[in-house]
N, C-alpha and C. Protein backbone atom coordinates (compact mmCIF):
# COMPACT_ATOMS: atom_id res chain seq x y z
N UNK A 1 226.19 194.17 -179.18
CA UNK A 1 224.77 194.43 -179.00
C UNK A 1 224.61 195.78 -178.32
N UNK A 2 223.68 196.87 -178.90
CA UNK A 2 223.43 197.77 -178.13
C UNK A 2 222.41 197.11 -176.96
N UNK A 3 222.95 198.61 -175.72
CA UNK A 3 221.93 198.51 -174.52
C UNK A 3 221.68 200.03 -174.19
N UNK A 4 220.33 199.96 -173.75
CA UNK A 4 219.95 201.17 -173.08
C UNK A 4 219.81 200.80 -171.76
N UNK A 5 220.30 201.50 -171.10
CA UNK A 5 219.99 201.34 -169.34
C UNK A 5 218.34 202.12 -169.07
N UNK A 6 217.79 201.60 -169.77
CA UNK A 6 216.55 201.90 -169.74
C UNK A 6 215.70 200.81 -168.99
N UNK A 7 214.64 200.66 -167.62
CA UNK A 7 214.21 199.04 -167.05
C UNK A 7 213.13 198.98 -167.64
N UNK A 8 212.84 197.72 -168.22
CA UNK A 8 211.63 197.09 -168.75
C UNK A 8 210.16 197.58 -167.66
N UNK A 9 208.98 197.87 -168.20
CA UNK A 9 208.39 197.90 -167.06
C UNK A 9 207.74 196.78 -165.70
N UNK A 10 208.29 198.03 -164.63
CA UNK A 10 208.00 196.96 -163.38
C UNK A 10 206.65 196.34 -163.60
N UNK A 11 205.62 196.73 -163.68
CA UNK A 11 204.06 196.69 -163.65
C UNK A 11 203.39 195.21 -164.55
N UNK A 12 204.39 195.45 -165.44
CA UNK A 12 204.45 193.85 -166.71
C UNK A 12 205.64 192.97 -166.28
N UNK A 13 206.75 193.40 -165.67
CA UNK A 13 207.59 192.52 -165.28
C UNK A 13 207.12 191.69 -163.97
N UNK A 14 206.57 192.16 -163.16
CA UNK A 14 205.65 191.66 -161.38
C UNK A 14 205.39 190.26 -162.14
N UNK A 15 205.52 189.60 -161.14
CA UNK A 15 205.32 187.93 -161.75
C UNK A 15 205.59 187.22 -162.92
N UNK A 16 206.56 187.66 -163.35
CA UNK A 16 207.24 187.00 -164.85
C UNK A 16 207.48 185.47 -164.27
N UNK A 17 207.43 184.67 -165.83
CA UNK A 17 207.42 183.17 -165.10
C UNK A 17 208.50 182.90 -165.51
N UNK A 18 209.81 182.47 -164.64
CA UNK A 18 211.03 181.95 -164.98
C UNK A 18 211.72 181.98 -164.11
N UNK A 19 213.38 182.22 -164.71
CA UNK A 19 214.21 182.38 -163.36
C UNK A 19 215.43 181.69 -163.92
N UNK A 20 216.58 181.58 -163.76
CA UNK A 20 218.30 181.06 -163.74
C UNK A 20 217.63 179.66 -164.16
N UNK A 21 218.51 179.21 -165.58
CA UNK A 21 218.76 178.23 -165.41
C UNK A 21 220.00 178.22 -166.27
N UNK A 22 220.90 176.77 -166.55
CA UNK A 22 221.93 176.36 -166.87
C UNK A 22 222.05 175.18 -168.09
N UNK A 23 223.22 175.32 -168.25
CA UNK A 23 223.35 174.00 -169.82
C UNK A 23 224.43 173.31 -169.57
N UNK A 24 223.43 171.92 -169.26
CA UNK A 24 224.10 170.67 -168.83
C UNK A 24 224.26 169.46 -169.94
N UNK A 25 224.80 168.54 -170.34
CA UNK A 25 225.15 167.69 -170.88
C UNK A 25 225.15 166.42 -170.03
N UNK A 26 224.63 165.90 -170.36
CA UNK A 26 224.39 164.64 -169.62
C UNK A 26 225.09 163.33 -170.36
N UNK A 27 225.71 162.87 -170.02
CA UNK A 27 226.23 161.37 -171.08
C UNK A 27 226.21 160.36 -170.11
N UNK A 28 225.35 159.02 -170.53
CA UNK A 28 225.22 157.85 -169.77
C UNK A 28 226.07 156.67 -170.49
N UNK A 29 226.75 156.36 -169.72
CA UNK A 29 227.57 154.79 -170.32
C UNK A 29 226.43 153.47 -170.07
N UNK A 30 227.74 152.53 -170.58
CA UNK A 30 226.78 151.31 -170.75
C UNK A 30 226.64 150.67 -169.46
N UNK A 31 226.89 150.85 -168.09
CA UNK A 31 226.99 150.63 -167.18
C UNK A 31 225.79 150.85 -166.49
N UNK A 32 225.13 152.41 -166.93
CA UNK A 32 224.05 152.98 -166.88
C UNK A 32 224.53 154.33 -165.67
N UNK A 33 225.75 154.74 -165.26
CA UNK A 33 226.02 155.68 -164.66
C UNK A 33 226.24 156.84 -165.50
N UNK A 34 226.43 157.50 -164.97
CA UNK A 34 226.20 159.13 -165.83
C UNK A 34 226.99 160.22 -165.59
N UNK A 35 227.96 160.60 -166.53
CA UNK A 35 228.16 161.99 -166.43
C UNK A 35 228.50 162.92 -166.78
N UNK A 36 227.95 164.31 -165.92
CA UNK A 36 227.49 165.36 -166.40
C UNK A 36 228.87 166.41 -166.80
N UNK A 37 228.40 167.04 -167.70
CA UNK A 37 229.40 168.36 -168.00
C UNK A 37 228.52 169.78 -168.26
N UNK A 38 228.90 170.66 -167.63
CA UNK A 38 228.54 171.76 -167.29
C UNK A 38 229.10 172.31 -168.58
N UNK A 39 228.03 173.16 -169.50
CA UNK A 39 228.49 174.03 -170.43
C UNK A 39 228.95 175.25 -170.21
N UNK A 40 228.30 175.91 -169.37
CA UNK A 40 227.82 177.19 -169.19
C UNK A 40 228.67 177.18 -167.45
N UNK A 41 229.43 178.35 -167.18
CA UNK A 41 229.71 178.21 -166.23
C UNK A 41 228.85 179.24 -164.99
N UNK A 42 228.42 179.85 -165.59
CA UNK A 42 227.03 180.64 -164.92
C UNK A 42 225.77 180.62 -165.40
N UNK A 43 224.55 180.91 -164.53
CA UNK A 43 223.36 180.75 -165.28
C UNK A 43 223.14 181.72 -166.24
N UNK A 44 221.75 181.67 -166.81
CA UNK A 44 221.11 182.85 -167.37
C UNK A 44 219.91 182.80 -167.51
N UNK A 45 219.04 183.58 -167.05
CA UNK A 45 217.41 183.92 -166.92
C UNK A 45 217.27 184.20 -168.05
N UNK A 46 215.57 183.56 -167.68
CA UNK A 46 214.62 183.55 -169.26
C UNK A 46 213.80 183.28 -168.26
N UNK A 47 212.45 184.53 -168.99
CA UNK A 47 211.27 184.66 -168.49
C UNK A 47 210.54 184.94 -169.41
N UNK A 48 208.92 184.83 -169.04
CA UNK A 48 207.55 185.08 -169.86
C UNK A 48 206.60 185.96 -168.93
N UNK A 49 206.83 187.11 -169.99
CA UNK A 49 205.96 188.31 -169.40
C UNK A 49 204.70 189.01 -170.10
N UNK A 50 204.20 187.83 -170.67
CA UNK A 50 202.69 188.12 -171.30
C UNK A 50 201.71 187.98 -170.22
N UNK A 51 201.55 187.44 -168.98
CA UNK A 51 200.84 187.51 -168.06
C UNK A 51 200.48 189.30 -167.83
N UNK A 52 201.84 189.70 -167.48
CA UNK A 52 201.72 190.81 -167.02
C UNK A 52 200.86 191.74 -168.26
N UNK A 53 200.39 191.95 -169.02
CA UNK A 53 200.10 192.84 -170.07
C UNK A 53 198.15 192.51 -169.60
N UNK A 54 197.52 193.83 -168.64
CA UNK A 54 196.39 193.20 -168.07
C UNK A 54 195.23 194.77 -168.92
N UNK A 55 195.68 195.86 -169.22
CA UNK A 55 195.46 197.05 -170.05
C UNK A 55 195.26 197.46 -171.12
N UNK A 56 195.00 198.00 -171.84
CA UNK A 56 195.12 198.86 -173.05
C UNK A 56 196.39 199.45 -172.84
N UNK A 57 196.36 200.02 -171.97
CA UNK A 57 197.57 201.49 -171.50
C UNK A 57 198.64 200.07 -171.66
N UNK A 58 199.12 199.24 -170.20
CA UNK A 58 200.18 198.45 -170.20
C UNK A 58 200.31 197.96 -171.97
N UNK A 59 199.60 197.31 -172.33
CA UNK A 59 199.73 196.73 -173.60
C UNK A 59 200.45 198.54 -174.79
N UNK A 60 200.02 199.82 -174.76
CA UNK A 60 200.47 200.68 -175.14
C UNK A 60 202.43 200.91 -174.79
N UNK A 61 202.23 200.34 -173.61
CA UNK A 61 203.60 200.77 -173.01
C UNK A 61 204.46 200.23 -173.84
N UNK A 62 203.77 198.29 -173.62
CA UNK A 62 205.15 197.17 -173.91
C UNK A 62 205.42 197.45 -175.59
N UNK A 63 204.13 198.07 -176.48
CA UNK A 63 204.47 198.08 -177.89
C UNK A 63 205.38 199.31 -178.29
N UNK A 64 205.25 200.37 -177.03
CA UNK A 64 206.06 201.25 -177.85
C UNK A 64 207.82 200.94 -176.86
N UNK A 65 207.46 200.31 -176.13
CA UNK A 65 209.52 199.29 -175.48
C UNK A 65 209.52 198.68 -176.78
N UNK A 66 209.10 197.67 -176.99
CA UNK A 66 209.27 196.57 -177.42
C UNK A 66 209.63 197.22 -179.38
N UNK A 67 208.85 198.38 -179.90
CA UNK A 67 209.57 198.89 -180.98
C UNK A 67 211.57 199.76 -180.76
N UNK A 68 211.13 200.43 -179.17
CA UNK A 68 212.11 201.03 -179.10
C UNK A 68 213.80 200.40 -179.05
N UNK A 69 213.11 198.96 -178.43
CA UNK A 69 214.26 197.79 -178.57
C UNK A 69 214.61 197.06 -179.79
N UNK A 70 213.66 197.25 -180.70
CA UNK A 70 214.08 196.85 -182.14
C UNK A 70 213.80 195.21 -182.04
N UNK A 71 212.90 194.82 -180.81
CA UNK A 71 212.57 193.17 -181.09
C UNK A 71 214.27 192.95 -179.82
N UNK A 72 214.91 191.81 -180.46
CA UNK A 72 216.00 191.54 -179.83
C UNK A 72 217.31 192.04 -180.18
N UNK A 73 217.11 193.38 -180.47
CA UNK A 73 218.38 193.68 -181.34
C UNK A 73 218.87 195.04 -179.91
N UNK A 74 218.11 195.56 -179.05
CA UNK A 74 218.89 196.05 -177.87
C UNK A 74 218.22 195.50 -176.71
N UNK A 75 219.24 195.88 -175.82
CA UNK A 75 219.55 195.51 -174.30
C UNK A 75 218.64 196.23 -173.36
N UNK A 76 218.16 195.87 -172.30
CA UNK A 76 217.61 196.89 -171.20
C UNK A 76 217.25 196.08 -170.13
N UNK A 77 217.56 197.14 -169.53
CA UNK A 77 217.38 196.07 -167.73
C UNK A 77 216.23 195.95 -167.22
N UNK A 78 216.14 194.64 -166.28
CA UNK A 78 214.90 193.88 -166.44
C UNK A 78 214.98 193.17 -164.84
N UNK A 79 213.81 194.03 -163.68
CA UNK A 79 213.77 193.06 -162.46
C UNK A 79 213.48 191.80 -162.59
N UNK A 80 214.23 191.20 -162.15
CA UNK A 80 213.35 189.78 -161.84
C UNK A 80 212.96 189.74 -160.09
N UNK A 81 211.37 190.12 -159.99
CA UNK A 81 211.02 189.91 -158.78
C UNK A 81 211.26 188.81 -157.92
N UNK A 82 211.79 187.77 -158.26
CA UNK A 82 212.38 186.71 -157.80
C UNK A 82 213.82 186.63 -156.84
N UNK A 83 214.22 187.75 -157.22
CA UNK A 83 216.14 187.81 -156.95
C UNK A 83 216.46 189.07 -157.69
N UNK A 84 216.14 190.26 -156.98
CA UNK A 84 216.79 191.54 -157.23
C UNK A 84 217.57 192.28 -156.18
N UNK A 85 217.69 191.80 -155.75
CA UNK A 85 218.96 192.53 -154.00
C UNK A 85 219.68 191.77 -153.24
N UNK A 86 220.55 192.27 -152.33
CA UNK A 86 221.51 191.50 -152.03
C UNK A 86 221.19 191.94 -150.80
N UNK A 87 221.11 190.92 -149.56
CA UNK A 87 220.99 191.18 -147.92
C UNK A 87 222.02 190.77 -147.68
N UNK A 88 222.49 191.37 -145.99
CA UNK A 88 223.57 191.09 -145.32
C UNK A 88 224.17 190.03 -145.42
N UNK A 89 225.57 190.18 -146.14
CA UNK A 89 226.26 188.80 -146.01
C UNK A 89 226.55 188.01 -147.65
N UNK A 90 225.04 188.10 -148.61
CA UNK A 90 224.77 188.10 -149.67
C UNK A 90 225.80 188.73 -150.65
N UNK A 91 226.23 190.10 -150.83
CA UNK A 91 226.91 191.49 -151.52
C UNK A 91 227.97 191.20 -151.04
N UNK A 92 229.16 190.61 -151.67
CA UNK A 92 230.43 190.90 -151.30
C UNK A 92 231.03 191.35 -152.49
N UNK A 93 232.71 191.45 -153.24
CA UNK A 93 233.33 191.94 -154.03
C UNK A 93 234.64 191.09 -154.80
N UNK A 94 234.60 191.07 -155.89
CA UNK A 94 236.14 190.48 -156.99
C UNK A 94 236.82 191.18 -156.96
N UNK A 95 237.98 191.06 -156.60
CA UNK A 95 239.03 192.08 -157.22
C UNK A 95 239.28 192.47 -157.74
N UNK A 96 239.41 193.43 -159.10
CA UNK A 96 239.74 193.62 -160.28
C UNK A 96 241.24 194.14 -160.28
N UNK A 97 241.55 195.08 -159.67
CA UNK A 97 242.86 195.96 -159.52
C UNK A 97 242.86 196.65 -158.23
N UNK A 98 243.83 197.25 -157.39
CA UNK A 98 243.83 197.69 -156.29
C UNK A 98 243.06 198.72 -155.82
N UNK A 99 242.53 199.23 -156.86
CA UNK A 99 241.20 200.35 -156.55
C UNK A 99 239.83 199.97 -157.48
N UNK A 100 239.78 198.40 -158.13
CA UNK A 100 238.57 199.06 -158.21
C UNK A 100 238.04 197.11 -158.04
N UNK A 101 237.02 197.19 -157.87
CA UNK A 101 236.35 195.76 -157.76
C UNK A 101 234.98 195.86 -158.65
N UNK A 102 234.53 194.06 -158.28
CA UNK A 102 233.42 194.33 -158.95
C UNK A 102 232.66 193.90 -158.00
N UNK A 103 231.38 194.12 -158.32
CA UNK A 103 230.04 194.03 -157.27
C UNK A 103 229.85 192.25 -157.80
N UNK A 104 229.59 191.58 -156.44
CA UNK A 104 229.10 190.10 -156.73
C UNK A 104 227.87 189.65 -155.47
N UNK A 105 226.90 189.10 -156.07
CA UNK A 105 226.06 188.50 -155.29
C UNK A 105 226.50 186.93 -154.76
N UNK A 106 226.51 186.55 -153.51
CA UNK A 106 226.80 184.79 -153.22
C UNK A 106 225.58 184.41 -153.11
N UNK A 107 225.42 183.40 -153.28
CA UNK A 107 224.57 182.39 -153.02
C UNK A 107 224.94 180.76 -152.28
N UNK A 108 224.59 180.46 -151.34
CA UNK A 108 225.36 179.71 -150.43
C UNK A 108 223.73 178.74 -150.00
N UNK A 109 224.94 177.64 -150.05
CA UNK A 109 224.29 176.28 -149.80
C UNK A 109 224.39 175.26 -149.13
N UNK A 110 224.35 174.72 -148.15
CA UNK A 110 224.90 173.26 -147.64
C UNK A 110 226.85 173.44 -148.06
N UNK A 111 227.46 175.07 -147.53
CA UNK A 111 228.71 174.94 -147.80
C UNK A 111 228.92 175.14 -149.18
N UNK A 112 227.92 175.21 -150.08
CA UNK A 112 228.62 175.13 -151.31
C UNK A 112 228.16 177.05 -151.94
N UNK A 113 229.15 177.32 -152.51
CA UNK A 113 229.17 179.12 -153.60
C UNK A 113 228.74 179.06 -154.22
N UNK A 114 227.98 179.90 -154.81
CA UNK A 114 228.26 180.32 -156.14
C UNK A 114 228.28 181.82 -156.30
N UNK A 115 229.07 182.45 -156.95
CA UNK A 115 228.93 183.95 -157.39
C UNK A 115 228.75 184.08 -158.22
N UNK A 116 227.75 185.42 -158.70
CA UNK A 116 227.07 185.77 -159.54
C UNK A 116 228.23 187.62 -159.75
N UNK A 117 228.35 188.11 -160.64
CA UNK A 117 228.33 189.14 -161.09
C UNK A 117 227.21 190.18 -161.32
N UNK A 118 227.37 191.45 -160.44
CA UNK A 118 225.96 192.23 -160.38
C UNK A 118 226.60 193.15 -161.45
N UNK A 119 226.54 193.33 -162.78
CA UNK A 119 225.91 194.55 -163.62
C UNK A 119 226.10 195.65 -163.53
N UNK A 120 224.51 195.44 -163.21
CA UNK A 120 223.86 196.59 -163.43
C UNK A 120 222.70 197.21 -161.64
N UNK A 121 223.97 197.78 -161.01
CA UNK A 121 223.48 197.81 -159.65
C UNK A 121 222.05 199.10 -159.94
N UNK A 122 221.03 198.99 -158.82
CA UNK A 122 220.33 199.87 -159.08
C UNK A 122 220.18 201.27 -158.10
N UNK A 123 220.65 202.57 -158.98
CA UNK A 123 221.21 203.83 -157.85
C UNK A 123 220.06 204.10 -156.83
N UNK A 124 220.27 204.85 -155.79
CA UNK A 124 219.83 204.91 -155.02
C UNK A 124 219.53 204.30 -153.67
N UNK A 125 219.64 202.76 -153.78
CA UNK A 125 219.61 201.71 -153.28
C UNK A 125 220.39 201.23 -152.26
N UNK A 126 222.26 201.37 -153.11
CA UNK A 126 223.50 200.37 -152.32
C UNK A 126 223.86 201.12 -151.10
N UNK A 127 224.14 200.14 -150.38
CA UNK A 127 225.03 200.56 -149.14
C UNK A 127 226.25 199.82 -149.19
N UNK A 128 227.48 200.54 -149.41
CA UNK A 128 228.70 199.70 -149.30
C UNK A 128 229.71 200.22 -147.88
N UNK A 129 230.20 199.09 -147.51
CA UNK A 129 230.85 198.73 -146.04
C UNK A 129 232.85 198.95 -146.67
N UNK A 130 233.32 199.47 -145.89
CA UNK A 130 234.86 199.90 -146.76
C UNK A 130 234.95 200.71 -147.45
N UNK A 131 236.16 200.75 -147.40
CA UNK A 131 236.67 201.43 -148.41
C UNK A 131 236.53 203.25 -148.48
N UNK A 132 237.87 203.98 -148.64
CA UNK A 132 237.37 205.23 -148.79
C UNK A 132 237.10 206.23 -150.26
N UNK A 133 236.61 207.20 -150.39
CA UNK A 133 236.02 207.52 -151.75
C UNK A 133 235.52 207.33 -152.93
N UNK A 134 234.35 206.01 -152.34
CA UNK A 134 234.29 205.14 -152.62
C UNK A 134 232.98 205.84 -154.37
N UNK A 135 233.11 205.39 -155.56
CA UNK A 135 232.49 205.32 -156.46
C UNK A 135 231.59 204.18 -156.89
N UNK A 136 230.40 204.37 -157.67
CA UNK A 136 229.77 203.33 -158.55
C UNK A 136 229.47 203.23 -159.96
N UNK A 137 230.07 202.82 -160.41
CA UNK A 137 229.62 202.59 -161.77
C UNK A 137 228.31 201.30 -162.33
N UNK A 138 227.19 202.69 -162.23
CA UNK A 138 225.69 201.74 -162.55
C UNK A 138 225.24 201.10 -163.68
N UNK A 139 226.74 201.16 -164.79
CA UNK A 139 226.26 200.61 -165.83
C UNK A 139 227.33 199.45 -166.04
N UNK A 140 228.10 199.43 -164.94
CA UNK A 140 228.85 197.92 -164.98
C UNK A 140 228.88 196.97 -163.83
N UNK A 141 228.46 197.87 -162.34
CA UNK A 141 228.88 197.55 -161.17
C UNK A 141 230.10 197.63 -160.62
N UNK A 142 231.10 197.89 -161.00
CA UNK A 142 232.11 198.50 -160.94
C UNK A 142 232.65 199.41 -159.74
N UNK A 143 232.91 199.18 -158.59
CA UNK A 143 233.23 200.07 -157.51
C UNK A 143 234.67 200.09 -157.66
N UNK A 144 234.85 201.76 -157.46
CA UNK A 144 236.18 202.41 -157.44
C UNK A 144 236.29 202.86 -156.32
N UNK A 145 237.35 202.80 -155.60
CA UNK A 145 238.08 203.79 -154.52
C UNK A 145 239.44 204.15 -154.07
N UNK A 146 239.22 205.42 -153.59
CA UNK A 146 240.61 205.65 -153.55
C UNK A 146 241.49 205.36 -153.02
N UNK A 147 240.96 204.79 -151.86
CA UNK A 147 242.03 204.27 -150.84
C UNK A 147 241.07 202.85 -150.28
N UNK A 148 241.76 201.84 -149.66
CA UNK A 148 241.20 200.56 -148.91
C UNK A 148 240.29 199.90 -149.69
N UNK A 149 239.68 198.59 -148.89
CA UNK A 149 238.74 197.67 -149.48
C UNK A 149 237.61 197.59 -149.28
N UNK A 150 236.72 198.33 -150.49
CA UNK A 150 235.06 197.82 -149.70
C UNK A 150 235.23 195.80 -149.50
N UNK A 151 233.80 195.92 -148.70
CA UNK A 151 234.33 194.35 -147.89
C UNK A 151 232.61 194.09 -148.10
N UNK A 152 232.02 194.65 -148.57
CA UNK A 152 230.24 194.01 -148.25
C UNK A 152 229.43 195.44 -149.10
N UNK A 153 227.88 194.69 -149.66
CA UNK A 153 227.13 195.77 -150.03
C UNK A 153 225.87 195.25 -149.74
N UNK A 154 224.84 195.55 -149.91
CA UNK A 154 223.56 195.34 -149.92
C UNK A 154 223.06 196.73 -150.79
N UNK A 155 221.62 196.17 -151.14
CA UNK A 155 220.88 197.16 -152.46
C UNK A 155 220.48 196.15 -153.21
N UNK A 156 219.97 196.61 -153.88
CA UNK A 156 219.30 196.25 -155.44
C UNK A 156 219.80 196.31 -156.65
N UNK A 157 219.71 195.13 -157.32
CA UNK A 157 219.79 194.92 -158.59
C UNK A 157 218.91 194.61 -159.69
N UNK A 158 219.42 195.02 -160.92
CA UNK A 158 218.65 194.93 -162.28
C UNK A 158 219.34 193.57 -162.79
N UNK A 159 218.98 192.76 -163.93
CA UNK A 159 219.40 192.24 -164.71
C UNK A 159 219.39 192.58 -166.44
N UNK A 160 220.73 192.79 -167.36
CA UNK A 160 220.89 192.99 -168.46
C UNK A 160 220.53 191.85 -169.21
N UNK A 161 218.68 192.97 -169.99
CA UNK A 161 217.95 191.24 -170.79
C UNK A 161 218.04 191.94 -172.28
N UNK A 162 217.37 191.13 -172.74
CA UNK A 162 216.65 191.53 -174.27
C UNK A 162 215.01 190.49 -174.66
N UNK A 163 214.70 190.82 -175.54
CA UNK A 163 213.24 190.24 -175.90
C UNK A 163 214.09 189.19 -176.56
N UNK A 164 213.35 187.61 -176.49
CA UNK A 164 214.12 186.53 -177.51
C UNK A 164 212.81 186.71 -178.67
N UNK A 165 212.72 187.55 -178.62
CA UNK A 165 211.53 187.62 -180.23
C UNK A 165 212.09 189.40 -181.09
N UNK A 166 211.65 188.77 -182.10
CA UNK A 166 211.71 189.68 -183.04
C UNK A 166 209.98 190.03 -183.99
N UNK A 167 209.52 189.47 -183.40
CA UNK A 167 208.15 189.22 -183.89
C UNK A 167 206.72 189.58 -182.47
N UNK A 168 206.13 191.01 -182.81
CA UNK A 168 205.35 191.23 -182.05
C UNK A 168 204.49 190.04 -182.60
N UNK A 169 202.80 189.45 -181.48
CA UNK A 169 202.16 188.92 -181.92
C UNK A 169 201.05 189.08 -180.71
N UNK A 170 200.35 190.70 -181.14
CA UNK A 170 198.96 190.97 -180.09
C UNK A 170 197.63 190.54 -181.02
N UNK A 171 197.27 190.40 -180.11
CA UNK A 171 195.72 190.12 -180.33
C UNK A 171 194.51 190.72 -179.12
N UNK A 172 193.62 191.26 -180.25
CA UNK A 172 191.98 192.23 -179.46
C UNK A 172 191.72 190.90 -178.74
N UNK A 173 191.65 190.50 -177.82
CA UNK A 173 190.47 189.30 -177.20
C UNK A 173 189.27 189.79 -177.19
N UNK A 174 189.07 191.16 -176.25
CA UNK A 174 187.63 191.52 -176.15
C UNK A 174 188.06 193.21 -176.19
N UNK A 175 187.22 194.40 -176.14
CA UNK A 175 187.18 195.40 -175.85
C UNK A 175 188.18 195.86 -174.59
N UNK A 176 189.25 196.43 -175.32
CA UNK A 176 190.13 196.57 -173.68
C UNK A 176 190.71 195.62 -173.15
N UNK A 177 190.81 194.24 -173.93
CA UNK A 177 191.39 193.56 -173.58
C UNK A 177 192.23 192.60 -174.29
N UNK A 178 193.56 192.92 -174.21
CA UNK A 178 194.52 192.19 -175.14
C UNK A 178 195.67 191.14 -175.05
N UNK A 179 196.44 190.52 -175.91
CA UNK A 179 197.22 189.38 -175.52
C UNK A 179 198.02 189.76 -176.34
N UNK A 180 199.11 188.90 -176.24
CA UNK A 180 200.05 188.69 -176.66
C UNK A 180 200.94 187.45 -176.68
N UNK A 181 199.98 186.35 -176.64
CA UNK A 181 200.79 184.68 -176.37
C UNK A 181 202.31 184.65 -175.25
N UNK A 182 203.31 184.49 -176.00
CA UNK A 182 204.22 184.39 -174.91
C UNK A 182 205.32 185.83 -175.13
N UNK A 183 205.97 186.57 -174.47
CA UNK A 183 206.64 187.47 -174.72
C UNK A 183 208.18 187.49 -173.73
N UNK A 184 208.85 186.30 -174.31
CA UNK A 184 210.08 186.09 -174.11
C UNK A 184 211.31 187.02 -173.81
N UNK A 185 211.89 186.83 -172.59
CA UNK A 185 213.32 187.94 -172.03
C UNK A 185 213.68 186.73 -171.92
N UNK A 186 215.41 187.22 -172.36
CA UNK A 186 216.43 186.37 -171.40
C UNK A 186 217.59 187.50 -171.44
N UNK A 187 218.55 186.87 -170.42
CA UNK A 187 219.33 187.59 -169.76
C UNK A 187 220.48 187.23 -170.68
N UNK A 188 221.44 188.48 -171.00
CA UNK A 188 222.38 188.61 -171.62
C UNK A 188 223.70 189.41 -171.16
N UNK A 189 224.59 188.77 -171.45
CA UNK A 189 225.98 189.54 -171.00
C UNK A 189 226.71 190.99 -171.14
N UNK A 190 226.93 191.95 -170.48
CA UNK A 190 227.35 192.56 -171.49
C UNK A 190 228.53 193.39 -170.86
């Protein structure tokens, strides 16, 4: 799949309705107990961002993204105002090889992990703790250095989405004022 590191706009993205979810399998015996198998070993976001489209202009924007993405056929990064940064403690790192790691968000619970893989970090933003000469790679997350271990980051992140439509569908409501029913992102790997 192509991607442009290009971000969806913030202005239509502000209150998208969604957020992480997962694919579970549920199987109940005859006993009536149950259980579950996890498909998916990480989540993936899916949101609806037709709320946001409140303009002429915004509605101008999303039609000329939404041609430039070809529908769901490319990639581009996409805030979710919900969970875009990592605070103290949050930003730690995978190992990959002795100089380079990857950027990971935790999420912590009653003792329990989970790590997430950050992407697509957003520049300007990170602060990383360790490590000397230290690099970023903003189109994978990817920290390189030359010597030692970064150990912590904080900053901001994007998420790598696409449109789940291939089918614009606006409509005039009134003068200056337009729709577009539902206008589907979800989050994709890449």
């Amino acid at each position: 799949m192509a991607f442009i590191e290009t971000r969806f706009p913030d202005d239509i993205s502000y209150g998208a309705i969604g957020g992480p979810g997962f694919k579970t399998s549920i199987v109940e015996v005859k006993s009536g107990a149950e259980q579950s198998n996890s498909e998916w070993e990480d989540d993936r976001g899916e949101w609806d961002v037709a709320h946001g489209v409140r303009t002429a202009a915004q509605m101008a924007t999303l039609i000329a993204f939404f041609r430039a993405m070809k529908g769901r056929a490319t990639g581009f990064r996409f805030k979710d105002w919900t969970d875009y940064s990592a605070a103290s403690g949050a930003g730690i790192f995978r190992t990959l090889t002795a100089t380079t790691f990857q950027m990971v968000k935790r999420y912590t619970t009653a003792g329990n992990n989970h790590d997430r893989d950050i992407t697509k970090p957003v520049s300007g933003t990170l602060s990383i703790t360790g490590g000397v000469g230290v690099s970023v790679d903003y189109a994978t997350g990817i920290v390189t250095v030359s010597s030692g271990t970064p150990t912590a980051w904080t900053g901001e992140f994007d998420v790598p989405a696409r449109f789940d439509t291939d089918q614009m569908r606006t409509s005039i409501i009134s003068y200056n004022l337009y729709s577009w029913g539902q206008i589907p992102v979800v989050e994709i790997r890449v």
